[in-house]
Protein backbone atom coordinates (compact mmCIF):
# COMPACT_ATOMS: atom_id res chain seq x y z
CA UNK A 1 75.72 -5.62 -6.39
CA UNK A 2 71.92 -5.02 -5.82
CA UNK A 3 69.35 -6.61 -7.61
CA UNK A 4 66.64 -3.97 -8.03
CA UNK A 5 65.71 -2.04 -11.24
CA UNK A 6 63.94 0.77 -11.52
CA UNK A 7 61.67 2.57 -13.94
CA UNK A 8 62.37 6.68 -13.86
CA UNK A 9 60.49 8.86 -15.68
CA UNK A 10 62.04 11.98 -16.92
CA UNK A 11 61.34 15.35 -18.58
CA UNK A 12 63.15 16.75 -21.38
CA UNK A 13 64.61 20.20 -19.94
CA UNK A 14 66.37 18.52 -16.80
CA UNK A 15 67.40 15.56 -18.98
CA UNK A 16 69.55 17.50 -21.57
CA UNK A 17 70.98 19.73 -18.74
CA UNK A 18 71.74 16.76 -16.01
CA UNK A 19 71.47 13.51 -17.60
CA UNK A 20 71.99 13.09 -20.76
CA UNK A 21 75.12 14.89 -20.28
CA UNK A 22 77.27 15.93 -17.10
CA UNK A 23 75.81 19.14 -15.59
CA UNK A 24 78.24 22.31 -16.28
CA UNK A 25 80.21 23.20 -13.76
CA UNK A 26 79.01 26.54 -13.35
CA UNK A 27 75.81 24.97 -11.93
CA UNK A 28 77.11 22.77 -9.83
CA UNK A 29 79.22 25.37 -8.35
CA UNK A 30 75.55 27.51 -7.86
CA UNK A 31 74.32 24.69 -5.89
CA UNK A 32 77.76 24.06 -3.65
CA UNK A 33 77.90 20.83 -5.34
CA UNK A 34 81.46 21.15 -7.02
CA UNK A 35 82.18 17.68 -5.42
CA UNK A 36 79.81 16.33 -8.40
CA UNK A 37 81.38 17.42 -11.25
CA UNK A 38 81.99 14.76 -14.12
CA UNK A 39 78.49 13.18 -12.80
CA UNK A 40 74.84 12.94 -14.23
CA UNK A 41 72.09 13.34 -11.62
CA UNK A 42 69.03 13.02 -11.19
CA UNK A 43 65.99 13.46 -8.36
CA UNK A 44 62.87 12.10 -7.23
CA UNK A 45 60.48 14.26 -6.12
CA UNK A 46 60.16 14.90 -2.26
CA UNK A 47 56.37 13.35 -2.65
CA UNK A 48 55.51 10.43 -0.72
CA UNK A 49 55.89 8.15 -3.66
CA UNK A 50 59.27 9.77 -4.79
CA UNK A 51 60.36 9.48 -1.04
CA UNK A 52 59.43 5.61 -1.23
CA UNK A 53 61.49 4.93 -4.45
CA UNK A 54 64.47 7.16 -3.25
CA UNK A 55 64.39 4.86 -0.25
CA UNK A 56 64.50 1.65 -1.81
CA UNK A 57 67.39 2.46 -4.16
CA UNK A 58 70.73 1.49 -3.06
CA UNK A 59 74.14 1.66 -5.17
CA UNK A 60 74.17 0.03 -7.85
CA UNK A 61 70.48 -0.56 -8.49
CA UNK A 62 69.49 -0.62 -12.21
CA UNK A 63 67.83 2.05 -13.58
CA UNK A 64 65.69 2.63 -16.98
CA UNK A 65 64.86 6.09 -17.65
CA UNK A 66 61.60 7.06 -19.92
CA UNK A 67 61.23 10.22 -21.43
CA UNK A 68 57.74 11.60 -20.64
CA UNK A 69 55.33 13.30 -23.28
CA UNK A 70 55.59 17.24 -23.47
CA UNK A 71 56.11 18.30 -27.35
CA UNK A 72 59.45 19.53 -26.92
CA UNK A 73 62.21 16.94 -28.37
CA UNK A 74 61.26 13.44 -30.66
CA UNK A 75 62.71 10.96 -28.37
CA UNK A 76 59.64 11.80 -25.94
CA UNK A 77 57.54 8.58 -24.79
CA UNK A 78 60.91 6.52 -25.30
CA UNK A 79 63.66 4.45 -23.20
CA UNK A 80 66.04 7.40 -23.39
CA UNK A 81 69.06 5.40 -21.06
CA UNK A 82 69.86 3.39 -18.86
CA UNK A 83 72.39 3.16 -15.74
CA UNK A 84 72.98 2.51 -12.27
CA UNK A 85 72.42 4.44 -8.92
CA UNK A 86 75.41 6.08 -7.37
CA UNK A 87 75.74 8.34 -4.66
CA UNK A 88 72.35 9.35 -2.95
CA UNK A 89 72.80 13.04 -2.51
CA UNK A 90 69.56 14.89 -0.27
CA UNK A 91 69.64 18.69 -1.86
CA UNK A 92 68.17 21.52 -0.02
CA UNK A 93 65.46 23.21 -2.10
CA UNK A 94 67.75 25.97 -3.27
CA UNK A 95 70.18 23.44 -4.65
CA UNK A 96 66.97 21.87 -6.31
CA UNK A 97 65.72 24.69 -7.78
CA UNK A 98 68.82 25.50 -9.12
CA UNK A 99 69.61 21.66 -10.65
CA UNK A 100 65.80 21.06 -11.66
CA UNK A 101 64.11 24.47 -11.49
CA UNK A 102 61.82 23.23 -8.90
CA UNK A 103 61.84 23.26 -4.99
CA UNK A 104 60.59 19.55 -4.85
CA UNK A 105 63.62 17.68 -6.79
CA UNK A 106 65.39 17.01 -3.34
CA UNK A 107 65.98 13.18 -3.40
CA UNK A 108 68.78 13.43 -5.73
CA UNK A 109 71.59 10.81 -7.21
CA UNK A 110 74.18 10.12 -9.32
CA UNK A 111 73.78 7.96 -12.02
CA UNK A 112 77.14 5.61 -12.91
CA UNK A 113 77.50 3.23 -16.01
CA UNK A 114 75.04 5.55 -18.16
CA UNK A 115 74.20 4.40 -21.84
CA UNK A 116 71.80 6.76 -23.61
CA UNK A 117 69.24 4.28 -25.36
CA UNK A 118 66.53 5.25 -28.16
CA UNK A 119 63.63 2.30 -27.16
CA UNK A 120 60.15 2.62 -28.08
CA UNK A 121 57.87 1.02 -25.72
CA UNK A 122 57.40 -2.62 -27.60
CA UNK A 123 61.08 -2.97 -27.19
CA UNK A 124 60.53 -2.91 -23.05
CA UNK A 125 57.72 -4.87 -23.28
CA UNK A 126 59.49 -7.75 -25.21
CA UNK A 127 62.01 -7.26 -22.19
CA UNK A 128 60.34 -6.74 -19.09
CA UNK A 129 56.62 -7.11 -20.28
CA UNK A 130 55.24 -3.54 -19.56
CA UNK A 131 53.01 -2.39 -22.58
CA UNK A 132 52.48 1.06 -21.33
CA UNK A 133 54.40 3.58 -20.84
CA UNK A 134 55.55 4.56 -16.71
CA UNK A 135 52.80 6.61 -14.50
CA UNK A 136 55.78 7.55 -12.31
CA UNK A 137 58.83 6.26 -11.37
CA UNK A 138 58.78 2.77 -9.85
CA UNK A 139 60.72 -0.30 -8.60
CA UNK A 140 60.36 -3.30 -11.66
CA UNK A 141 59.13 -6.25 -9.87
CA UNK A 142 61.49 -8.67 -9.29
CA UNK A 143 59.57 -11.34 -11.68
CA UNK A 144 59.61 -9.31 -14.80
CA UNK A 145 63.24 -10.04 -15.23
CA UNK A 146 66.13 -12.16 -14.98
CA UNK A 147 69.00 -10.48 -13.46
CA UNK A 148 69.24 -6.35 -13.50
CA UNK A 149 72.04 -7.15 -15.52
CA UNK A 150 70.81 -8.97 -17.92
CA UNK A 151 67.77 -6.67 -18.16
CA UNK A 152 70.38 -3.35 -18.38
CA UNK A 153 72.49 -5.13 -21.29
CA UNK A 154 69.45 -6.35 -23.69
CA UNK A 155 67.74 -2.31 -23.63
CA UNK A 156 71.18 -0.94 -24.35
CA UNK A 157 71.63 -2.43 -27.33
C-alpha cells in the first residue's frame, strides 16, 4: 500500500452529490460511466497544479478532504472525510460537466474506504501540524506524519 496522503479541498454542491454519498445512477449513466456505480468520486482540476497532484496519487494513497468556505452548509472550513484513492478515471469535459458542472473537473477518481469526519482545523493540526486551513489540494509531506494509516485512523475518530 502507498504511503502518500493527501489534502483535497472540496466544495459543498459536488460533495453532497459525489462524495459524501454514491452519485445516482441516473448521472452516471449521463456521463457513460455506469461502470462506477456504488462509487464516490471525485476530480482535480485539469490546472497545472491539479494535473501535478492527480499524478502523484496512486491506489491506495490517503486522502483528507476539507470543505472550503462558501455559506452554503455548516460543516464548511472542516475535515469533512477521509479515504483512499481508487481507480484514476480521466473524464472528457462533457462527462465533467455533467459530474461537477464544470468543463475543468477531468482528473477524476474513486475514493475507497470513505469515513465522513466532522474536524475543525485544531483537530488536524494536533495531527499533522497544519494550522490553516488548505489553499488547494496538496500532497502532506511525508514528515508531518507517521504512517498514512495511522494519520487516516486518528481524524476518523
Amino acid at each position: 500500500m502507498s504511503e502518500d496522503l493527501f489534502r483535497i479541498t472540496v466544495d459543498e454542491t459536488n460533495y453532497s452529490r459525489l462524495l459524501g454519498t454514491s452519485p445516482e445512477e441516473s448521472l452516471l449513466a449521463d456521463a457513460n460511466l455506469s461502470e462506477l456505480r456504488g462509487s464516490q468520486l471525485w476530480a482535480q482540476k485539469s490546472t497545472g497544479k491539479g494535473q501535478q497532484v492527480y499524478d502523484a496519487m496512486e491506489p491506495g494513497d490517503g486522502l483528507l478532504f476539507y470543505k472550503v468556505k462558501r455559506g452554503i452548509a455548516s460543516d464548511e472550513g472542516m475535515y469533512v472525510g477521509t479515504g483512499r484513492v481508487g481507480e484514476k478515471v480521466r473524464l472528457n469535459e462533457e462527462q465533467a460537466r455533467i459530474l461537477f458542472r464544470t468543463t475543468v473537473a477531468t482528473l477524476a477518481y474513486t475514493v475507497t474506504e470513505f469515513h465522513q469526519i466532522r474536524k475543525p482545523i485544531e483537530d488536524v493540526e494536533r495531527v499533522l501540524g497544519y494550522g490553516s486551513y488548505p489553499q488547494s489540494s496538496h500532497r502532506v509531506t511525508d514528515n508531518r506524519y507517521t504512517t498514512v494509516d495511522r494519520a487516516l485512523q486518528t481524524l476518523s475518530q
